[in-house]
C-alpha atoms as a PDB file:
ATOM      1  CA  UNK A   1     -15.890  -0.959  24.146  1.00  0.00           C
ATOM      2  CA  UNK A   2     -13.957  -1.774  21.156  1.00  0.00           C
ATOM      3  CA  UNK A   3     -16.209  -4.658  19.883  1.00  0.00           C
ATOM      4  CA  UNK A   4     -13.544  -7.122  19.851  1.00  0.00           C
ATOM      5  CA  UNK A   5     -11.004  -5.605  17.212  1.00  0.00           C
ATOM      6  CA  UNK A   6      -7.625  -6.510  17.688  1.00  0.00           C
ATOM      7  CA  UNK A   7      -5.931  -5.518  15.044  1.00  0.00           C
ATOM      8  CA  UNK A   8      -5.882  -2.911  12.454  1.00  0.00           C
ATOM      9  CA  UNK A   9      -5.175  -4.183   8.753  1.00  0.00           C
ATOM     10  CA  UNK A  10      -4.118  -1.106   6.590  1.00  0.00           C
ATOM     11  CA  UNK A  11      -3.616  -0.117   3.363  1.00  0.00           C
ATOM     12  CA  UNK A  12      -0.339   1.735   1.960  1.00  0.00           C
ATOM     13  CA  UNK A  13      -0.588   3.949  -0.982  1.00  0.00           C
ATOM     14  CA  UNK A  14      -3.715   5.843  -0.815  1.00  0.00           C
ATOM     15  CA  UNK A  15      -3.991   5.645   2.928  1.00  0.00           C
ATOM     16  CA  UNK A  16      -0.746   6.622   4.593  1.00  0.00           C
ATOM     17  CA  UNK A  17       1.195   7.857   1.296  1.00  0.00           C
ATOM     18  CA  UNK A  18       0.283   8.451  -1.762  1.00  0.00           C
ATOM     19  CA  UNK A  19       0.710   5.657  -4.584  1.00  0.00           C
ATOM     20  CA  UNK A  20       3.771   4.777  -5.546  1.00  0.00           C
ATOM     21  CA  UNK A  21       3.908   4.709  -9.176  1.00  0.00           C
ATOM     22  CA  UNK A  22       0.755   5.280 -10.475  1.00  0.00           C
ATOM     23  CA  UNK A  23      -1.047   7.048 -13.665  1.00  0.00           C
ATOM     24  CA  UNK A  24       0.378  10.525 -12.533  1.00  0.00           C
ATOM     25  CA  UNK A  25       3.649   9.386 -11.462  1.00  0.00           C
ATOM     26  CA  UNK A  26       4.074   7.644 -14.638  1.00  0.00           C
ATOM     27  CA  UNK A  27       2.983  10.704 -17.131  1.00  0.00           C
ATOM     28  CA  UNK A  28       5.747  12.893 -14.916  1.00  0.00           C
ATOM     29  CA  UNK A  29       7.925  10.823 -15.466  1.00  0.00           C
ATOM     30  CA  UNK A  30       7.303  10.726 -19.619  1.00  0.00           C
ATOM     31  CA  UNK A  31       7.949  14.315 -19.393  1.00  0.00           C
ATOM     32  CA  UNK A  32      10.416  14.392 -17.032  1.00  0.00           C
ATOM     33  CA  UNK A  33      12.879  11.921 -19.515  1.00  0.00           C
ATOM     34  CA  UNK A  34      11.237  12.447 -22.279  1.00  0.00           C
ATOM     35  CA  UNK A  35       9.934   9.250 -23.156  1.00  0.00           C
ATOM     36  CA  UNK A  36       6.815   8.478 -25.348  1.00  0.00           C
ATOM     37  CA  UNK A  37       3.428   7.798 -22.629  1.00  0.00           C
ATOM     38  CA  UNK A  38       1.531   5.472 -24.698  1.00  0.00           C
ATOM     39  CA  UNK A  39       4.582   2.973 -24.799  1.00  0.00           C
ATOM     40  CA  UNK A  40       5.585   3.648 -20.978  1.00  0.00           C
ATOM     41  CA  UNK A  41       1.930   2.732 -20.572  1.00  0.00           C
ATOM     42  CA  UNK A  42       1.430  -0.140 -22.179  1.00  0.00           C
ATOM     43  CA  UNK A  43       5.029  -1.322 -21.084  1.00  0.00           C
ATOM     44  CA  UNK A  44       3.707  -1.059 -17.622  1.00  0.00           C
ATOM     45  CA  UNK A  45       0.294  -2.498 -17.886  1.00  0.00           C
ATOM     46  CA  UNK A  46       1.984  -5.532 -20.008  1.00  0.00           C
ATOM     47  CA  UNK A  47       4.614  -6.413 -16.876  1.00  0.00           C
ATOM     48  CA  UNK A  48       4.174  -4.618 -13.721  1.00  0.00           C
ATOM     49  CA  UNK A  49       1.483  -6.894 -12.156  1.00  0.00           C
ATOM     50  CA  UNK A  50       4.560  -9.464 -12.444  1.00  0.00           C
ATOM     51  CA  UNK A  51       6.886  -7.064 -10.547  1.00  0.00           C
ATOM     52  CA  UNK A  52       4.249  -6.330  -7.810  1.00  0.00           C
ATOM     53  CA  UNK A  53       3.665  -9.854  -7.212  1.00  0.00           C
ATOM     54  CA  UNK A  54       7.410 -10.248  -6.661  1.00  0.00           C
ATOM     55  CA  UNK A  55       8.186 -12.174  -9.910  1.00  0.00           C
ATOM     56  CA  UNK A  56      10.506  -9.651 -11.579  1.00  0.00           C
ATOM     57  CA  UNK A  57      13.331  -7.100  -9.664  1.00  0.00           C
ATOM     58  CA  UNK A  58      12.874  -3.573 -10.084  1.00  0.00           C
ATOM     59  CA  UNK A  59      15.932  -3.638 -13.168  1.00  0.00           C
ATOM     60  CA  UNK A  60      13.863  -6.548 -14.773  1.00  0.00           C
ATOM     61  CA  UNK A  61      10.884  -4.086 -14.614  1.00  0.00           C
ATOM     62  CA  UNK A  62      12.730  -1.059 -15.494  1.00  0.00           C
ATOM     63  CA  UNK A  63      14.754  -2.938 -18.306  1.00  0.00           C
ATOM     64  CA  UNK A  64      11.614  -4.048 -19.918  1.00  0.00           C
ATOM     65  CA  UNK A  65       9.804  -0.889 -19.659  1.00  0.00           C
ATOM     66  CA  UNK A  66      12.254   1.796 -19.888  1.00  0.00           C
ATOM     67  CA  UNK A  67      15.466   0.917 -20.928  1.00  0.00           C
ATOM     68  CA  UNK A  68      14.510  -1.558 -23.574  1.00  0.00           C
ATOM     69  CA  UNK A  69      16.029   0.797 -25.885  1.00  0.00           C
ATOM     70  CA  UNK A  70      19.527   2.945 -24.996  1.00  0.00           C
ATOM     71  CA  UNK A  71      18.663   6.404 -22.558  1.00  0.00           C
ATOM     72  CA  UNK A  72      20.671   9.393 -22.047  1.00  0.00           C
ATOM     73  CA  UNK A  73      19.984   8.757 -18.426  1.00  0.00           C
ATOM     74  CA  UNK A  74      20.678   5.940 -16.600  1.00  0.00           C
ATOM     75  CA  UNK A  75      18.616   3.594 -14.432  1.00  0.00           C
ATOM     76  CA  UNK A  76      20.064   4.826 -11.232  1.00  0.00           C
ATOM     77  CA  UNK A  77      17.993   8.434 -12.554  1.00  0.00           C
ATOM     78  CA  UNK A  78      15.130   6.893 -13.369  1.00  0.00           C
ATOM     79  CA  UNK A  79      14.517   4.612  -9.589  1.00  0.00           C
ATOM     80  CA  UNK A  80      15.473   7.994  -8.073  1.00  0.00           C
ATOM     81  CA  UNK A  81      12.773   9.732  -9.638  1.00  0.00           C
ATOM     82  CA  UNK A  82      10.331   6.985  -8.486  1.00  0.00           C
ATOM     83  CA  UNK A  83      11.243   7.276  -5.107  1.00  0.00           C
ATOM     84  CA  UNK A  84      10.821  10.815  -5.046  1.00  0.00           C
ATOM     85  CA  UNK A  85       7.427  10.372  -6.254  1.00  0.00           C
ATOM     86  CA  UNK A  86       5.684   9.206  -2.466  1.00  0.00           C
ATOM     87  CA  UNK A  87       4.856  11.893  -0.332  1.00  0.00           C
ATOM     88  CA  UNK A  88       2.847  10.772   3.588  1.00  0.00           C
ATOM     89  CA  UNK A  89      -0.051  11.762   4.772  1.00  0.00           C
ATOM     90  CA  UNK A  90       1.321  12.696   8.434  1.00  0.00           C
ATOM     91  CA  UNK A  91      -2.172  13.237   9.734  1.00  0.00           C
ATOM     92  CA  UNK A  92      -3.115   9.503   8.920  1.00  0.00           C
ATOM     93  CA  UNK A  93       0.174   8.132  10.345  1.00  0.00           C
ATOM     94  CA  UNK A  94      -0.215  10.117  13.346  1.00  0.00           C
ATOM     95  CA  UNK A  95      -3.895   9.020  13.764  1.00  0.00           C
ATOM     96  CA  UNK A  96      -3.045   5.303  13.157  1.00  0.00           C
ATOM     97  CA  UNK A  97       0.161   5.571  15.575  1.00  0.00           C
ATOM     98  CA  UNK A  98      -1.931   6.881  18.391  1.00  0.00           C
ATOM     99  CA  UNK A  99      -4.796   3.922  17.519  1.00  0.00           C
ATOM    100  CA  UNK A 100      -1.975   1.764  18.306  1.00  0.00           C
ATOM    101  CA  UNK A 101      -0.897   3.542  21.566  1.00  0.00           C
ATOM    102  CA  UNK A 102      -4.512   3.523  23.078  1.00  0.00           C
ATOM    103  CA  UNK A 103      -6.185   0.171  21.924  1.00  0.00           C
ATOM    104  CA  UNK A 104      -2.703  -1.819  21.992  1.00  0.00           C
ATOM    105  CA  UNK A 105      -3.376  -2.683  18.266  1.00  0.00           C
ATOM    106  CA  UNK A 106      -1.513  -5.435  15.971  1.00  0.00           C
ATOM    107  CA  UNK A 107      -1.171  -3.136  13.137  1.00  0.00           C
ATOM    108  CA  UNK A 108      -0.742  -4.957   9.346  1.00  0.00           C
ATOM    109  CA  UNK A 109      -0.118  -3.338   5.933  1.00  0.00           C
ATOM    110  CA  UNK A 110      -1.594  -4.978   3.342  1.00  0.00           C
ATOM    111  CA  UNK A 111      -0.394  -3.251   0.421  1.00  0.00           C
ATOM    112  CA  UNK A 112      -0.158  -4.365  -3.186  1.00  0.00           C
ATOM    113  CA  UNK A 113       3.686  -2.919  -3.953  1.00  0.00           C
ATOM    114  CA  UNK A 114       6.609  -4.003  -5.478  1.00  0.00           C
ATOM    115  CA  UNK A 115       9.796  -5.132  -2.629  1.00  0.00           C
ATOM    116  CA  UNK A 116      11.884  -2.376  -3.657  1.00  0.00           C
ATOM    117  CA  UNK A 117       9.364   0.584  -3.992  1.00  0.00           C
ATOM    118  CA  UNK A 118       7.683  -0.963  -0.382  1.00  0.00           C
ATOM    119  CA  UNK A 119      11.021  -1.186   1.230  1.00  0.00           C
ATOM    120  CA  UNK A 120      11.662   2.457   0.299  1.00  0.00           C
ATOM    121  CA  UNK A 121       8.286   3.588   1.364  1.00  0.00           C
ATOM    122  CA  UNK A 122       8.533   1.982   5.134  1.00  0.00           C
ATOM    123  CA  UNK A 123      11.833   3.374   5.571  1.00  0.00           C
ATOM    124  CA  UNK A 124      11.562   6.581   4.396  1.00  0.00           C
ATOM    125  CA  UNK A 125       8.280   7.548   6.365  1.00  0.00           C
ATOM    126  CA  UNK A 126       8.961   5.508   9.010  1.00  0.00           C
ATOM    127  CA  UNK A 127       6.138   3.178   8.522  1.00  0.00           C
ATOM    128  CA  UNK A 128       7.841   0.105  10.940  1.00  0.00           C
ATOM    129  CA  UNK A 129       7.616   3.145  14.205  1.00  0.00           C
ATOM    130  CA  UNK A 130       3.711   1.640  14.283  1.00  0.00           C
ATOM    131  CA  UNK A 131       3.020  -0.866  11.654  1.00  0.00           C
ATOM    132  CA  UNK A 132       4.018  -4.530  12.931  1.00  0.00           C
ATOM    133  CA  UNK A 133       4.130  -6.689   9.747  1.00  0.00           C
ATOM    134  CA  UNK A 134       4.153  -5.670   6.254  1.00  0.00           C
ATOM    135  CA  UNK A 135       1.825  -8.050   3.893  1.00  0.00           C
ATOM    136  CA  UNK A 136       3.078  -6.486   0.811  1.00  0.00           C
ATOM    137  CA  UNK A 137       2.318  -8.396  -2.190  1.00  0.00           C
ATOM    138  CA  UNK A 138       6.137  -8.397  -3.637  1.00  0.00           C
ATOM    139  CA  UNK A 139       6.848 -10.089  -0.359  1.00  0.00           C
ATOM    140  CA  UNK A 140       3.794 -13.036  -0.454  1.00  0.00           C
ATOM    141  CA  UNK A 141       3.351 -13.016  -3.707  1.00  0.00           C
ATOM    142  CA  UNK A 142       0.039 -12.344  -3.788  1.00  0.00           C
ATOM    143  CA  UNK A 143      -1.891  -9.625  -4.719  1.00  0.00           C
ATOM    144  CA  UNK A 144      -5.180  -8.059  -3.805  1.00  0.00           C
ATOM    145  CA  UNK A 145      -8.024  -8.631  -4.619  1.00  0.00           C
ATOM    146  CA  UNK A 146      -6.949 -12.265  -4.181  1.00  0.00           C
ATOM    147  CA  UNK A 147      -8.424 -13.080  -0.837  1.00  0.00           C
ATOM    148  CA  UNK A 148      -5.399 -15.045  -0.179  1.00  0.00           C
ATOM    149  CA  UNK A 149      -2.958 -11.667   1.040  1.00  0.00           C
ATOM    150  CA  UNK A 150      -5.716 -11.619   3.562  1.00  0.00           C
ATOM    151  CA  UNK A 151      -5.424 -15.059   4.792  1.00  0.00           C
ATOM    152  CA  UNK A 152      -2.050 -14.870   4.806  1.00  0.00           C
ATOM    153  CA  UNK A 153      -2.293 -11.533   7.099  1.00  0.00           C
ATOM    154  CA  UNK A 154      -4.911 -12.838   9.505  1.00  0.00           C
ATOM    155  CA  UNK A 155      -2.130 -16.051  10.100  1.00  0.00           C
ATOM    156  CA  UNK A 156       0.660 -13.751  10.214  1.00  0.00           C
ATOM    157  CA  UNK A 157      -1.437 -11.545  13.029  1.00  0.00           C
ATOM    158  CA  UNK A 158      -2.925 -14.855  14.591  1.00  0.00           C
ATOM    159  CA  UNK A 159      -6.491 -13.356  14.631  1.00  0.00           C
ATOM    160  CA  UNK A 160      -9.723 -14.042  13.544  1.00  0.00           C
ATOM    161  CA  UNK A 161     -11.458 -12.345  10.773  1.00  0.00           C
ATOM    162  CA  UNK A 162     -14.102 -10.799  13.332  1.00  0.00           C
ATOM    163  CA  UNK A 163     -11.298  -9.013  15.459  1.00  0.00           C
ATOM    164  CA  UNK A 164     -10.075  -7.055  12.808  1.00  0.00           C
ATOM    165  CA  UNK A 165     -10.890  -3.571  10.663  1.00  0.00           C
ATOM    166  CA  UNK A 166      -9.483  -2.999   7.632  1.00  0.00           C
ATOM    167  CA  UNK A 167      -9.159   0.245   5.863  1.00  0.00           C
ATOM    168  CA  UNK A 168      -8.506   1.028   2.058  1.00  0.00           C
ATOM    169  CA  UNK A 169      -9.214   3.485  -0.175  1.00  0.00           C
ATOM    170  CA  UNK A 170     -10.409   0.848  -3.079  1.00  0.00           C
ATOM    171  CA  UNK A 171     -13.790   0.074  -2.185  1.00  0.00           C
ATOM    172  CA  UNK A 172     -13.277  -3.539  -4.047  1.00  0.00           C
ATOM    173  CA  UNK A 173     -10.604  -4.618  -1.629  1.00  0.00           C
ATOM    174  CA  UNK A 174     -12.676  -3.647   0.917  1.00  0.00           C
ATOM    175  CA  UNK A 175     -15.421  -6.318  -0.097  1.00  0.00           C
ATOM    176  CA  UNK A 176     -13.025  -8.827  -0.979  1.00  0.00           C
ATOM    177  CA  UNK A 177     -11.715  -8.838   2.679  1.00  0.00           C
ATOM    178  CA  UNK A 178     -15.690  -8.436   4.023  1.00  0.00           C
ATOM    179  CA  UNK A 179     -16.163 -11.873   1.793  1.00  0.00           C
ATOM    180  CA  UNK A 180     -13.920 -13.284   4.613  1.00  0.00           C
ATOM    181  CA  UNK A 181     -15.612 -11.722   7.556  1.00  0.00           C
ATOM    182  CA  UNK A 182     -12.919  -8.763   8.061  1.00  0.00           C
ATOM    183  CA  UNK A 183     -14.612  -5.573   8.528  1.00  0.00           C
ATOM    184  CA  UNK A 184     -13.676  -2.495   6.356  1.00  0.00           C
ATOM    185  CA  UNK A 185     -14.015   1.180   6.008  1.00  0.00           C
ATOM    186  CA  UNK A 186     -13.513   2.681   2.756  1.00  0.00           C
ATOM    187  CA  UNK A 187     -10.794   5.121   3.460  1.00  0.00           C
ATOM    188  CA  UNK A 188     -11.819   9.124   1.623  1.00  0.00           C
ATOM    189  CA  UNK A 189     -10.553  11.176   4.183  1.00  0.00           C
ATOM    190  CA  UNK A 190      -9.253  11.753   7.935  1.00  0.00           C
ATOM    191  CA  UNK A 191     -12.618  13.045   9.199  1.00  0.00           C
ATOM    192  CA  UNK A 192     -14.788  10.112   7.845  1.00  0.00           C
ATOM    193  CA  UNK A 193     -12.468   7.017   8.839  1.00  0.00           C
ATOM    194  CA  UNK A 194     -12.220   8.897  12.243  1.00  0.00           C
ATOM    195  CA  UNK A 195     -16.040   8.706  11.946  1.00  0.00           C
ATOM    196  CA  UNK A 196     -16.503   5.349  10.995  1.00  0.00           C
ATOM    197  CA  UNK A 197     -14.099   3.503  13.344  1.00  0.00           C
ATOM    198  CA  UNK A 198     -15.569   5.517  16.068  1.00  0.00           C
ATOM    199  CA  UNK A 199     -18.461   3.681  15.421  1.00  0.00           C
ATOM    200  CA  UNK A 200     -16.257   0.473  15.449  1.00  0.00           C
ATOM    201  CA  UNK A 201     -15.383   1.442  19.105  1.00  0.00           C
ATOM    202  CA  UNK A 202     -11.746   2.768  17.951  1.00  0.00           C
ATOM    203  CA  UNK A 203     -12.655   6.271  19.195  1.00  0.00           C
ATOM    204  CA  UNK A 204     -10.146   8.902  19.459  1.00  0.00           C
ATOM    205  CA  UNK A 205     -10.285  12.507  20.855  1.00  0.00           C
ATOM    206  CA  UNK A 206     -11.243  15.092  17.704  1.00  0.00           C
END
C-alpha cells in the first residue's frame, strides 16, 4: 500500500542535477574569465532573485552582472559556460523514472530556476521523459520558500496536499511544503530517500 500518494513533487538542482549556478559555479567562472569574485558576488546576490522569479531575461541578468563593463569575451561565452556547469545524477533519474513506471505517479518539479537555465536543464537531461509539469519559479513567478509555488503545483497536479511526497535537499522547503500538509523527505542521498519513501509505501527493489 502506497498510503494514498499520488504524486511525486521534486526538486531540481540538488536532487536530479546539480545546481545550476551556484557558489562553485560562480567562483569557476571568476577564474575561468577572469573577473573579480567579490563583485560577481555581490552582482548576483543584488539581482538574481529577480531573474529566478522570472522578472529579468538571462542578458538582463548577465548585462547587469557581467557585462556591465566591456569583456574580451562575449555573452554567448559566458551562457555557454553556465550551461556546461549541470551535470545529472543518473541514479536519481533512473530511480524517480521507475517510481513513475510502478506507482503510475504525477511527477512535478518544483524548482527555484531561472526560464533559460531550467529550459536547458530539462532538455539536456531529458527531464520531460518522466517529469509531467515543471513548477519552476521563472515560469510562476514564485519562488520557494513562498508556499504559494506549492499551491500553484498541487492545482496544476489536481491533488490534495495528503496524496503527495515531496523531496528536496533544503530541509526549509521541506517544512514550508509540510506547513501545507505535503509530506517531505529531505533528499542526502540515493540510499536514504530509497529508505524513507519505502516507508511512504513507494518501495522499490534494492
Amino acid at each position: 500500500m502506497r498510503d494514498g500518494v499520488r504524486a511525486l513533487f521534486t526538486d531540481i538542482g540538488g536532487v536530479l542535477l546539480t545546481n545550476g549556478w551556484d557558489r562553485r559555479a560562480r567562483a569557476r567562472a571568476a577564474e575561468t574569465f577572469d573577473l573579480d569574485p567579490e563583485d560577481l558576488d555581490e552582482r548576483h546576490h543584488l539581482t538574481f532573485d529577480t531573474y529566478e522569479a522570472g522578472k529579468l531575461s538571462l542578458d538582463e541578468y548577465l548585462r547587469r552582472v557581467v557585462f556591465h563593463r566591456p569583456r574580451d569575451f562575449t555573452p554567448d561565452d559566458f551562457r555557454a559556460f553556465m550551461r556546461a556547469q549541470s551535470r545529472p545524477y543518473p541514479d536519481m533519474i533512473a530511480f524517480q523514472r521507475e517510481l513513475k513506471r510502478r506507482y503510475g505517479l504525477l511527477v512535478v518539479a518544483v524548482s527555484n530556476e531561472g526560464r533559460e537555465l531550467s529550459e536547458h536543464r530539462a532538455r539536456a537531461f531529458g527531464l520531460q521523459e518522466h517529469i509531467d509539469a515543471f513548477v519552476c519559479s521563472g515560469f510562476v513567478h514564485v519562488r520557494k520558500p513562498d508556499h504559494d509555488i506549492f499551491r500553484i503545483a498541487l492545482d496544476l497536479a489536481q491533488v490534495a496536499p495528503e496524496e503527495v511526497v515531496y523531496l528536496d535537499d533544503r530541509p526549509m522547503f521541506v517544512e514550508v511544503a509540510g506547513a501545507l500538509g505535503i509530506r517531505g523527505v529531505v533528499h542526502r542521498d540515493l540510499d536514504g530517500t530509497r529508505v524513507a519513501l519505502a516507508a511512504l509505501g513507494l518501495e522499490l527493489p534494492g
